[in-house]
PDB file of N, CA and C in Angstrom:
ATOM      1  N   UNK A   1      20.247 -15.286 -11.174  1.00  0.00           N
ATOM      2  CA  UNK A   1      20.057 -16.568 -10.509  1.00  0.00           C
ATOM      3  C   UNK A   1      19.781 -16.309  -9.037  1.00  0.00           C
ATOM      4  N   UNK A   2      19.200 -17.038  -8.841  1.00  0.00           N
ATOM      5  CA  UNK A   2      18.240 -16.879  -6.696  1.00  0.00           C
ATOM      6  C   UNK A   2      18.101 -18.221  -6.732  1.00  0.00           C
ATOM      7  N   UNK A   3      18.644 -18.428  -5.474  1.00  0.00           N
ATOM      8  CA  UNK A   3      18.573 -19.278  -4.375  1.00  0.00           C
ATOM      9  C   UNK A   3      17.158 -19.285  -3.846  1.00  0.00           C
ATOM     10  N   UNK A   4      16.000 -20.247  -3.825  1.00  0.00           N
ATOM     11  CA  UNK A   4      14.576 -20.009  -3.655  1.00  0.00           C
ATOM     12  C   UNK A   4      14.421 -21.824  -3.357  1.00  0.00           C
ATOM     13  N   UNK A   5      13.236 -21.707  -1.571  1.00  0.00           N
ATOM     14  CA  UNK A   5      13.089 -22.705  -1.271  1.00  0.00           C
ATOM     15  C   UNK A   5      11.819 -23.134  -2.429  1.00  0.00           C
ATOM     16  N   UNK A   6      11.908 -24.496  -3.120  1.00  0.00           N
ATOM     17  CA  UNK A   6      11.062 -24.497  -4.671  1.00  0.00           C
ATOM     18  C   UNK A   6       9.627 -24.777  -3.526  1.00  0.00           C
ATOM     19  N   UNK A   7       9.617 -25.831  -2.228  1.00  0.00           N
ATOM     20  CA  UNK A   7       8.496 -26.273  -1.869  1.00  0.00           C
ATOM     21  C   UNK A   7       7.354 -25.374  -1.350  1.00  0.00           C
ATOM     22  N   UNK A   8       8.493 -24.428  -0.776  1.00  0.00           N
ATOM     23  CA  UNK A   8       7.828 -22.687   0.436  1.00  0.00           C
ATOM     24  C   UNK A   8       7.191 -22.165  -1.164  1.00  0.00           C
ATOM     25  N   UNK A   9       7.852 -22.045  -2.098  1.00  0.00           N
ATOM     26  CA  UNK A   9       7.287 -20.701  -3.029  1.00  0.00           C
ATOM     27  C   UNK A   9       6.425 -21.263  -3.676  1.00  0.00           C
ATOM     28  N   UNK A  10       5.854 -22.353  -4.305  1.00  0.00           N
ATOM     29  CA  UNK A  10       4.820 -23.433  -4.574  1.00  0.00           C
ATOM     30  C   UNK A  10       3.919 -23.242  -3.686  1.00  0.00           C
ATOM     31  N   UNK A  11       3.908 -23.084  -2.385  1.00  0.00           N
ATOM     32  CA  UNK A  11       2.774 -22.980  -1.197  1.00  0.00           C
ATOM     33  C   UNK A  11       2.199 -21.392  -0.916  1.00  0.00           C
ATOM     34  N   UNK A  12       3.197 -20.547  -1.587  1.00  0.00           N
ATOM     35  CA  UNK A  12       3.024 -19.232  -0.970  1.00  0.00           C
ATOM     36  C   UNK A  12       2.422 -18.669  -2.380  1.00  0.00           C
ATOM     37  N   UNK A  13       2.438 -19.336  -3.744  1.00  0.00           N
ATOM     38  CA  UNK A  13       1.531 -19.332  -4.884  1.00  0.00           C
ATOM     39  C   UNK A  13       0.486 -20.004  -4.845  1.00  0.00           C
ATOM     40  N   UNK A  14       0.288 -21.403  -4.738  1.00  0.00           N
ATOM     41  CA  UNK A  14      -1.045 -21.629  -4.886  1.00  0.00           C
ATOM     42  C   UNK A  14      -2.118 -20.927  -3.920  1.00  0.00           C
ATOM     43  N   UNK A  15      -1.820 -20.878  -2.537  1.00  0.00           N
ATOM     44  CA  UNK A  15      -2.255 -19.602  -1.599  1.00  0.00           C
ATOM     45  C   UNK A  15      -3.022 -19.008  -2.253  1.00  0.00           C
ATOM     46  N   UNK A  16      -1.951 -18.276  -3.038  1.00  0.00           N
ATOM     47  CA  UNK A  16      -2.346 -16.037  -3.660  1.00  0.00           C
ATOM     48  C   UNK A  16      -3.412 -16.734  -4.927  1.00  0.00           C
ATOM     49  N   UNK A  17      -2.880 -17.473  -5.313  1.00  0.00           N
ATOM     50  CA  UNK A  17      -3.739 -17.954  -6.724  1.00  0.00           C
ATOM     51  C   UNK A  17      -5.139 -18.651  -6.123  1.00  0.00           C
ATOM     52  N   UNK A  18      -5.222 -19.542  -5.077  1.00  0.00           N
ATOM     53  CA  UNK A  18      -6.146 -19.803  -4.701  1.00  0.00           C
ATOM     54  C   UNK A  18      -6.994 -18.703  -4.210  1.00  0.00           C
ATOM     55  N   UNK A  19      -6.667 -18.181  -3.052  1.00  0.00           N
ATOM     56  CA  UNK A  19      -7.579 -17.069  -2.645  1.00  0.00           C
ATOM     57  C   UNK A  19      -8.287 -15.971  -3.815  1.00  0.00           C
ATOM     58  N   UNK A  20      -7.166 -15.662  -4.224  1.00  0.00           N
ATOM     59  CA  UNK A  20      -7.547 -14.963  -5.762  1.00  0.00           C
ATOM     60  C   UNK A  20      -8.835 -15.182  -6.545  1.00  0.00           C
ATOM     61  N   UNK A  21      -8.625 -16.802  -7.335  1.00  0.00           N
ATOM     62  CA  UNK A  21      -9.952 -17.391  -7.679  1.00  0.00           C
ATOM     63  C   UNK A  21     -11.477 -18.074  -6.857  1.00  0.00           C
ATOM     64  N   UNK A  22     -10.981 -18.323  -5.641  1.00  0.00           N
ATOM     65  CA  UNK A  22     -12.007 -18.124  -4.482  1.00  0.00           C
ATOM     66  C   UNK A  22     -12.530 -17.020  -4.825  1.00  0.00           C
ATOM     67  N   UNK A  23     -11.869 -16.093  -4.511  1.00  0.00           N
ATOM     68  CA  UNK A  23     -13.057 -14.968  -3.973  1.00  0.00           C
ATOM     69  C   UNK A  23     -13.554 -13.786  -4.867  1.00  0.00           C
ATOM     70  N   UNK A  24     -13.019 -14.237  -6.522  1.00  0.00           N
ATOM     71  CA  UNK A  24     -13.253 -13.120  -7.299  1.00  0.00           C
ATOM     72  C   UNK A  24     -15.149 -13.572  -7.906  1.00  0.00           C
ATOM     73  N   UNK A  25     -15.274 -12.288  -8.485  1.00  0.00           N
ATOM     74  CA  UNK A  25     -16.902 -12.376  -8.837  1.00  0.00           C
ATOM     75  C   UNK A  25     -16.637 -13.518  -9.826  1.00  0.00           C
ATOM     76  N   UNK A  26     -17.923 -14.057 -10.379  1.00  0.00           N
ATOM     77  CA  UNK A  26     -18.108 -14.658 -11.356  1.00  0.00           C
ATOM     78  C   UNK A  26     -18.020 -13.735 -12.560  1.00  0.00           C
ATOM     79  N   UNK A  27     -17.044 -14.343 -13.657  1.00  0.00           N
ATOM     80  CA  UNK A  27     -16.913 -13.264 -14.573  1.00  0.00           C
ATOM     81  C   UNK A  27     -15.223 -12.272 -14.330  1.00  0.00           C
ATOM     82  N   UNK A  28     -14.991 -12.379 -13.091  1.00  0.00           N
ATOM     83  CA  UNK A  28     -13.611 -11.819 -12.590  1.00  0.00           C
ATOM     84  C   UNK A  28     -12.615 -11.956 -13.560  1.00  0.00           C
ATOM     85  N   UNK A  29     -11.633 -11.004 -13.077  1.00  0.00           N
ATOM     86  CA  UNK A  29     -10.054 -11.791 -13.446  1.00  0.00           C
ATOM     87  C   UNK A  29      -9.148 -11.621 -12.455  1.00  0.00           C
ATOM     88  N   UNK A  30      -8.619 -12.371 -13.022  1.00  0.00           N
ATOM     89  CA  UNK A  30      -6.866 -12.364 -11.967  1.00  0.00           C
ATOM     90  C   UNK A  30      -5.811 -12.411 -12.522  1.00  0.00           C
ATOM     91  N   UNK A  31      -4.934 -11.095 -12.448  1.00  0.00           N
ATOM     92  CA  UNK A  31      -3.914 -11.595 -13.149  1.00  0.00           C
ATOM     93  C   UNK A  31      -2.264 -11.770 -12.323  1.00  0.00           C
ATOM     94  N   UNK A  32      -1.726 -12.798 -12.520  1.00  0.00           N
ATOM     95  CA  UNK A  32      -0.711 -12.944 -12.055  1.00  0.00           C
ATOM     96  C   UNK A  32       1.046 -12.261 -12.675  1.00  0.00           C
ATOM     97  N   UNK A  33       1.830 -11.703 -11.730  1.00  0.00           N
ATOM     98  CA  UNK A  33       3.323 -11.326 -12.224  1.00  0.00           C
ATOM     99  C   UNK A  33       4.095 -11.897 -11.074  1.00  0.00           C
ATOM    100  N   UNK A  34       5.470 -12.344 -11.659  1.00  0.00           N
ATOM    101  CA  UNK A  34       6.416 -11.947 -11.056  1.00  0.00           C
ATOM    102  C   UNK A  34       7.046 -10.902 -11.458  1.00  0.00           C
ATOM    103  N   UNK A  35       8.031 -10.191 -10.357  1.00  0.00           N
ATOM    104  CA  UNK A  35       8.803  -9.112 -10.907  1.00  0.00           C
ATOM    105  C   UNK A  35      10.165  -9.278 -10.253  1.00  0.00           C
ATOM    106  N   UNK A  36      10.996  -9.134 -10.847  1.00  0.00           N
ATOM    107  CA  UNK A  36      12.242  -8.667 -10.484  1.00  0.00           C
ATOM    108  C   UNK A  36      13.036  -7.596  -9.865  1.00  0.00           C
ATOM    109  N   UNK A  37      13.411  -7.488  -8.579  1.00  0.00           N
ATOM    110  CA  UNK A  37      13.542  -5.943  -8.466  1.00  0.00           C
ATOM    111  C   UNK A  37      14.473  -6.099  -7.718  1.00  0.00           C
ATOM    112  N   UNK A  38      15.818  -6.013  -8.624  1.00  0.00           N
ATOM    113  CA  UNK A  38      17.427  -6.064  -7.545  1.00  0.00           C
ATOM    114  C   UNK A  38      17.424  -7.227  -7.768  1.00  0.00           C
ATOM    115  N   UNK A  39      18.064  -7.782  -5.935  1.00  0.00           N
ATOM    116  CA  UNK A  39      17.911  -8.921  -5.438  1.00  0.00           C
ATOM    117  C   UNK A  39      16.956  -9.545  -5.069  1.00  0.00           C
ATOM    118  N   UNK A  40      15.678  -9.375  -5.239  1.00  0.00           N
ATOM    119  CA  UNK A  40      14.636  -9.829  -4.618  1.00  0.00           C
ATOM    120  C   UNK A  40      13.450 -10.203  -5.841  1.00  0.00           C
ATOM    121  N   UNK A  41      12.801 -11.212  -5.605  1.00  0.00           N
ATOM    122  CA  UNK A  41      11.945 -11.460  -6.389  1.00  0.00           C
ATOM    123  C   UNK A  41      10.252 -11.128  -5.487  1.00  0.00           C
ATOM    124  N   UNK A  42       9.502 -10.480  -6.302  1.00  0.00           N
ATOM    125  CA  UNK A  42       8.162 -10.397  -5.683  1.00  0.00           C
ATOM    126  C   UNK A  42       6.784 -10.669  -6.583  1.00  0.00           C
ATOM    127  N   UNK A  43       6.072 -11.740  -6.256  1.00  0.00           N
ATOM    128  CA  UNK A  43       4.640 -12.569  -6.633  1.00  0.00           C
ATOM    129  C   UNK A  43       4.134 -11.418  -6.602  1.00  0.00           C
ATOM    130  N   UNK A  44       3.004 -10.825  -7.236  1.00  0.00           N
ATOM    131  CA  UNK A  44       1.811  -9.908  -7.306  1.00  0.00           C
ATOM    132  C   UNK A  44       0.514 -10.764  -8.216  1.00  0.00           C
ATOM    133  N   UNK A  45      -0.201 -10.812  -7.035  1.00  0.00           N
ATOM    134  CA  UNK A  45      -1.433 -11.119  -7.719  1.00  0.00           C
ATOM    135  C   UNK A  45      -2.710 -10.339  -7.691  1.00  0.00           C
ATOM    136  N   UNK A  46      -3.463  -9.929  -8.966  1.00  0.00           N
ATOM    137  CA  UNK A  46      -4.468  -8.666  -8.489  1.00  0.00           C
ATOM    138  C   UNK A  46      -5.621  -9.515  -9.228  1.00  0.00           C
ATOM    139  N   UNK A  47      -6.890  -8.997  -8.285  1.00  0.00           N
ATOM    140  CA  UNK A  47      -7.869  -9.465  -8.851  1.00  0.00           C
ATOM    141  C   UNK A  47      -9.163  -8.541  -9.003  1.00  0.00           C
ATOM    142  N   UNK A  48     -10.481  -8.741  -9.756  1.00  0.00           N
ATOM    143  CA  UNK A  48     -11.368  -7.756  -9.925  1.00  0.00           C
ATOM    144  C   UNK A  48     -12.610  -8.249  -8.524  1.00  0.00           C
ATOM    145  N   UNK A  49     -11.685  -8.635  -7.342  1.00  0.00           N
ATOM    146  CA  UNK A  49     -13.023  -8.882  -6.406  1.00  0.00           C
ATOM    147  C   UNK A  49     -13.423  -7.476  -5.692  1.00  0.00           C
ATOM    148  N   UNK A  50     -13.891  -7.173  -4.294  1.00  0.00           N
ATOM    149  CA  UNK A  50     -14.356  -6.338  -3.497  1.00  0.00           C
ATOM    150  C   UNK A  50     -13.290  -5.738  -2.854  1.00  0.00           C
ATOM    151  N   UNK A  51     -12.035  -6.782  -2.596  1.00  0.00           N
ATOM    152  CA  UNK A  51     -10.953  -6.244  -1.968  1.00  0.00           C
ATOM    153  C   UNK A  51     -11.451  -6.769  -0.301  1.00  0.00           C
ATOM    154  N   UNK A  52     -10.535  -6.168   0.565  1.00  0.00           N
ATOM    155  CA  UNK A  52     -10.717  -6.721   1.819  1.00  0.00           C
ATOM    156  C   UNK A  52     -11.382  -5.628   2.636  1.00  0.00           C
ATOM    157  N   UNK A  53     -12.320  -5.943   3.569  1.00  0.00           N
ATOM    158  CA  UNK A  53     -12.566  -4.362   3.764  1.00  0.00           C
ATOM    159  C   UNK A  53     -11.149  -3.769   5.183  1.00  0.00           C
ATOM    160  N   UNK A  54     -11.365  -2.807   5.499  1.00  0.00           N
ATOM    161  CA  UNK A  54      -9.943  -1.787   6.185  1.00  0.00           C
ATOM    162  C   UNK A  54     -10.664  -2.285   7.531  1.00  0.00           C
ATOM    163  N   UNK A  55     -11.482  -2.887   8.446  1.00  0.00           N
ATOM    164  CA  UNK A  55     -11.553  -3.267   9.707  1.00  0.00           C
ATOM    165  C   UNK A  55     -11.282  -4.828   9.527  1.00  0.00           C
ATOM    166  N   UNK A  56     -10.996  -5.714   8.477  1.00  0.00           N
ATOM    167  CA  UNK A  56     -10.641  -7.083   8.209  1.00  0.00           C
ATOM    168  C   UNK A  56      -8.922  -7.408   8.437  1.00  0.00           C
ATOM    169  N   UNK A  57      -8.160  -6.436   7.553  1.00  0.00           N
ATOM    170  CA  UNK A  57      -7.101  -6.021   7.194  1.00  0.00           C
ATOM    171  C   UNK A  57      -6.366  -6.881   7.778  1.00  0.00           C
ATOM    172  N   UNK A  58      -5.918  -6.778   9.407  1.00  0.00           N
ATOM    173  CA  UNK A  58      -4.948  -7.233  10.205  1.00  0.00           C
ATOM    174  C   UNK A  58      -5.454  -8.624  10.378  1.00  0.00           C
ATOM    175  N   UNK A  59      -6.799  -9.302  10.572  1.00  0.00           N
ATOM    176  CA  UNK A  59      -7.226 -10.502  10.937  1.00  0.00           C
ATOM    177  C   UNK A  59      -6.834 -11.115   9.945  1.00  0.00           C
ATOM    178  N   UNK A  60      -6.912 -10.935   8.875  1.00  0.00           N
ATOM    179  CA  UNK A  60      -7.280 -12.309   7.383  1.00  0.00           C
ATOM    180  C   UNK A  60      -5.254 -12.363   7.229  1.00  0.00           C
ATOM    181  N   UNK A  61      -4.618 -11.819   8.424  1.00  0.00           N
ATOM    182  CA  UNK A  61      -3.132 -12.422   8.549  1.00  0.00           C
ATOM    183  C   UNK A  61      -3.222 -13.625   9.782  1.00  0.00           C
ATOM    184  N   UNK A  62      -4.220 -13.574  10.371  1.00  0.00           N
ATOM    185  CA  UNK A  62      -4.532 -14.978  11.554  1.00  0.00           C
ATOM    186  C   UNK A  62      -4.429 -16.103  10.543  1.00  0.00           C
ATOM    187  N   UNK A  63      -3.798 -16.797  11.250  1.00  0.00           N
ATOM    188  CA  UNK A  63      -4.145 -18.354  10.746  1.00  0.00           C
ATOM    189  C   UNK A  63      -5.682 -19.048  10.925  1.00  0.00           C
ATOM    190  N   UNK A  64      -5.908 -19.469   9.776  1.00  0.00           N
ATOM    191  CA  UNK A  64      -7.462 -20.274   9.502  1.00  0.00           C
ATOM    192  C   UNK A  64      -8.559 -18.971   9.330  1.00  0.00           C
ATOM    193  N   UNK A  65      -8.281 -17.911   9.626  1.00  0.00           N
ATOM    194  CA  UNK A  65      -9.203 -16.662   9.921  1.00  0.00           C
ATOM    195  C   UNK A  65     -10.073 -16.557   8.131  1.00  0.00           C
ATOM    196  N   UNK A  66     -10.594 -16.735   7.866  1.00  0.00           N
ATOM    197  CA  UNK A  66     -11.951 -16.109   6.454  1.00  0.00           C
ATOM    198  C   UNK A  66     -12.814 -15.182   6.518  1.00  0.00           C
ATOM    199  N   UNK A  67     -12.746 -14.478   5.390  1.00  0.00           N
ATOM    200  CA  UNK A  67     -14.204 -13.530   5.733  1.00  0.00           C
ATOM    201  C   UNK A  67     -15.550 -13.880   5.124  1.00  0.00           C
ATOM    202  N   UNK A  68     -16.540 -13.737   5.720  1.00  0.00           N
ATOM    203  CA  UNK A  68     -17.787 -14.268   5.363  1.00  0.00           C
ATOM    204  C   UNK A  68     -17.724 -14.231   4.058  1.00  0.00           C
TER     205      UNK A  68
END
């Protein structure tokens, strides 16, 4: 059992799930887990897009920031 704000973790999923299906190819997938590990719970979402490129990395954590 965890103590979890329900409204924050609803926002911090549709997010990963949104971006996810945004930006995967046509034809993509995405697949979603939670996992359990200890005390802590952690969302993983992976998808078959391009990935981010390594000079994007730190920006696409800015607020409103997108990549072309």
């Amino acid at each position: 059992m965890m103590m979890l704000d329900e409204a924050a973790v609803a926002v911090i999923l549709r997010n990963l799930v949104d971006n996810a299906v945004r930006y995967v190819p046509v034809g993509g997938k995405v697949d979603i887990s939670v996992l359990c590990l200890g005390t802590e719970v952690m969302f993983e979402v992976l998808d078959s897009g391009r990935g981010i490129p390594q000079a994007e990395l730190e920006r696409v954590l800015e607020p409103f920031y997108r990549l072309d």
